[in-house]
Protein backbone atom coordinates (compact mmCIF):
# COMPACT_ATOMS: atom_id res chain seq x y z
CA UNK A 1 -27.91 -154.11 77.98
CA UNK A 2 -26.91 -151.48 75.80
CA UNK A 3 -29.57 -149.28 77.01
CA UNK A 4 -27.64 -149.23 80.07
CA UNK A 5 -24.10 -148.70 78.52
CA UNK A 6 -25.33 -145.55 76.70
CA UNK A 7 -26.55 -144.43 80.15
CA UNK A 8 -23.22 -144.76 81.61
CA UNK A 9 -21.36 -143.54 78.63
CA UNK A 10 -23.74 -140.02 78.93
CA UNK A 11 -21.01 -137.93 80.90
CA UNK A 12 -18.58 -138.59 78.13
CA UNK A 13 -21.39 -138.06 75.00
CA UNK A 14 -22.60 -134.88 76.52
CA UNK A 15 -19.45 -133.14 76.17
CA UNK A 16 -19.38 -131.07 73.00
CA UNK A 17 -15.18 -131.49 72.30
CA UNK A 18 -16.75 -135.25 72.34
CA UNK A 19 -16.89 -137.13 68.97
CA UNK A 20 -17.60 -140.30 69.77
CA UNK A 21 -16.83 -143.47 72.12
CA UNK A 22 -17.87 -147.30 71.90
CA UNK A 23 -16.92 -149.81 73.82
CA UNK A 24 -15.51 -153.20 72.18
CA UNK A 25 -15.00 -156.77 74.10
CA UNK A 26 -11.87 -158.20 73.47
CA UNK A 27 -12.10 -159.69 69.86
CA UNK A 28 -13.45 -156.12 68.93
CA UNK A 29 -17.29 -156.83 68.95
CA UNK A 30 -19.07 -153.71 69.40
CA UNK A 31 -20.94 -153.83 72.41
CA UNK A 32 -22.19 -150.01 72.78
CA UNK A 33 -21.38 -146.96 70.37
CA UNK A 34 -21.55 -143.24 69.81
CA UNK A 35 -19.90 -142.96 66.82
CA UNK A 36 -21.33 -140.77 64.16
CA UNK A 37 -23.15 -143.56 61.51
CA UNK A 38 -20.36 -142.97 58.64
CA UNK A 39 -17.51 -144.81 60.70
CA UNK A 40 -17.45 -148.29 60.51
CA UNK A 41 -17.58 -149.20 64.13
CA UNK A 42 -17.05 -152.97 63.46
CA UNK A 43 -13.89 -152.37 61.90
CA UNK A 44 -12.71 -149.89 64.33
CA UNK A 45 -13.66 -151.95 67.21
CA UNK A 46 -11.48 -154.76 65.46
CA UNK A 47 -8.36 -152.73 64.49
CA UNK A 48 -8.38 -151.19 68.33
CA UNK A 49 -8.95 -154.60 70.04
CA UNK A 50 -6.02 -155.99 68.11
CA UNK A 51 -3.60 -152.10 68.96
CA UNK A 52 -4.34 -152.30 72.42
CA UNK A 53 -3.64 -155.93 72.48
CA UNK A 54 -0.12 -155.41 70.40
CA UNK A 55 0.71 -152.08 72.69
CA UNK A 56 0.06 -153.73 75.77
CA UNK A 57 2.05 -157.03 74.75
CA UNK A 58 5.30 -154.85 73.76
CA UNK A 59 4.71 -152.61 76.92
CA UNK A 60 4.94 -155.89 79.02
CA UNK A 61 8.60 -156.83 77.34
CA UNK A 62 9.62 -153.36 78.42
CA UNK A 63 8.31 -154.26 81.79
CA UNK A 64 5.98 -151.08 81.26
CA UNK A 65 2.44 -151.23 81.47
CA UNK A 66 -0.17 -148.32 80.44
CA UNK A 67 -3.81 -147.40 81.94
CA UNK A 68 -4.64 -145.57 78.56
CA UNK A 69 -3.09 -144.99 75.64
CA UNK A 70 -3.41 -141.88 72.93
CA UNK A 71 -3.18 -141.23 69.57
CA UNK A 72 -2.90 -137.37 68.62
CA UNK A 73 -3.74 -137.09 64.69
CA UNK A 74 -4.01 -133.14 63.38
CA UNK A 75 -7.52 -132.67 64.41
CA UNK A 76 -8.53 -134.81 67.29
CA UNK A 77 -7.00 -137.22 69.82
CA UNK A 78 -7.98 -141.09 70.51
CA UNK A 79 -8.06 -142.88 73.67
CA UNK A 80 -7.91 -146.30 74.30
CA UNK A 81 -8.25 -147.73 78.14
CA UNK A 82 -8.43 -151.34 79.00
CA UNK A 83 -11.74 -151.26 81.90
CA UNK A 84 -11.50 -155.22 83.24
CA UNK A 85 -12.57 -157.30 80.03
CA UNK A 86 -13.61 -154.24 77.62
CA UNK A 87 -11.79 -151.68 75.99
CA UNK A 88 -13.37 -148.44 75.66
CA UNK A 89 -12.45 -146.44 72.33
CA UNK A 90 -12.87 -142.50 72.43
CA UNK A 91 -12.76 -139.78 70.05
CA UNK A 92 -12.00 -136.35 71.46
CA UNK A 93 -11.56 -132.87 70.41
CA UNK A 94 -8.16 -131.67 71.51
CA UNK A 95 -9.84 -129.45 74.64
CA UNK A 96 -11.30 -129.83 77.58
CA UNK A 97 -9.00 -133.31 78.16
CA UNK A 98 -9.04 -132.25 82.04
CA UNK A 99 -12.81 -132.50 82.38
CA UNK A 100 -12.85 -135.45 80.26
CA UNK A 101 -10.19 -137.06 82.51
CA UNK A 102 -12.55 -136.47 85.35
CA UNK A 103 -15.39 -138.06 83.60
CA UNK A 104 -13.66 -141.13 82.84
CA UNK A 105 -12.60 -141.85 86.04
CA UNK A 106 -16.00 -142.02 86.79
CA UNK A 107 -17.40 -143.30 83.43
CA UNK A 108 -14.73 -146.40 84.35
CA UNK A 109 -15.88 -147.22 87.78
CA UNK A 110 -19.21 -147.33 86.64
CA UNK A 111 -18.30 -149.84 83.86
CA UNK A 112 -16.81 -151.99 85.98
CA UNK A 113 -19.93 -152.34 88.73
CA UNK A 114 -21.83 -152.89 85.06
CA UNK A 115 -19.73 -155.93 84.12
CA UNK A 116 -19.47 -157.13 87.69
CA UNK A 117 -23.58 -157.08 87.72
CA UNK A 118 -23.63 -158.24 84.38
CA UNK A 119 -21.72 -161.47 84.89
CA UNK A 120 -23.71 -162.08 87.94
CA UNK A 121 -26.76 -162.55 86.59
CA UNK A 122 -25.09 -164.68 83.40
């Protein structure tokens, strides 16, 4: 499976302003990651599973909803984006965000025919 996620993930890992991506189910598991081997994917999987959770939840109240949402620290910018039952978590350079836009369009769709086959053949 994850053979196939890092396949998919590719258009995003290729790009250089790229630092990493996983994505997470929704009680955080790790299910695929790019993340250089110093972070501690497990916990970051964890604290964004419970954020986008918590954001979402309090967007909802303000009858608001969100597609993605950022966080813009000095030095790079993370994205978080609900895809149907997984969250994908990426770390990004602050350049090239139009390309990488693109990409995840694309990068989405894909994850979602990748779930849908996936729970198929459960």
């Amino acid at each position: 499976m994850t053979a196939q996620l890092k396949d998919i993930l590719a258009p995003l890992t290729e790009m250089q302003s790229v630092i990493g991506v996983m994505i997470i189910d929704q009680d955080g598991l790790v299910m695929e990651n790019t993340f250089p081997e110093d972070q501690d994917t497990d916990l970051l999987g964890s604290i964004y599973a419970i954020l986008e959770l918590n954001v979402q939840g309090q967007l909802v109240k303000l009858g608001e909803s969100a597609n993605q949402i950022f966080f813009s620290t000095d030095e790079k910018l993370i994205l978080v984006q609900k895809i149907e039952d997984v969250i994908l978590v990426l770390y990004t350079q602050k350049n090239n965000l139009d390309e990488l836009q693109s990409r995840l369009l694309s990068v989405a769709r894909q994850i979602v025919q990748f779930l849908h086959m996936s729970s198929q053949g459960a």
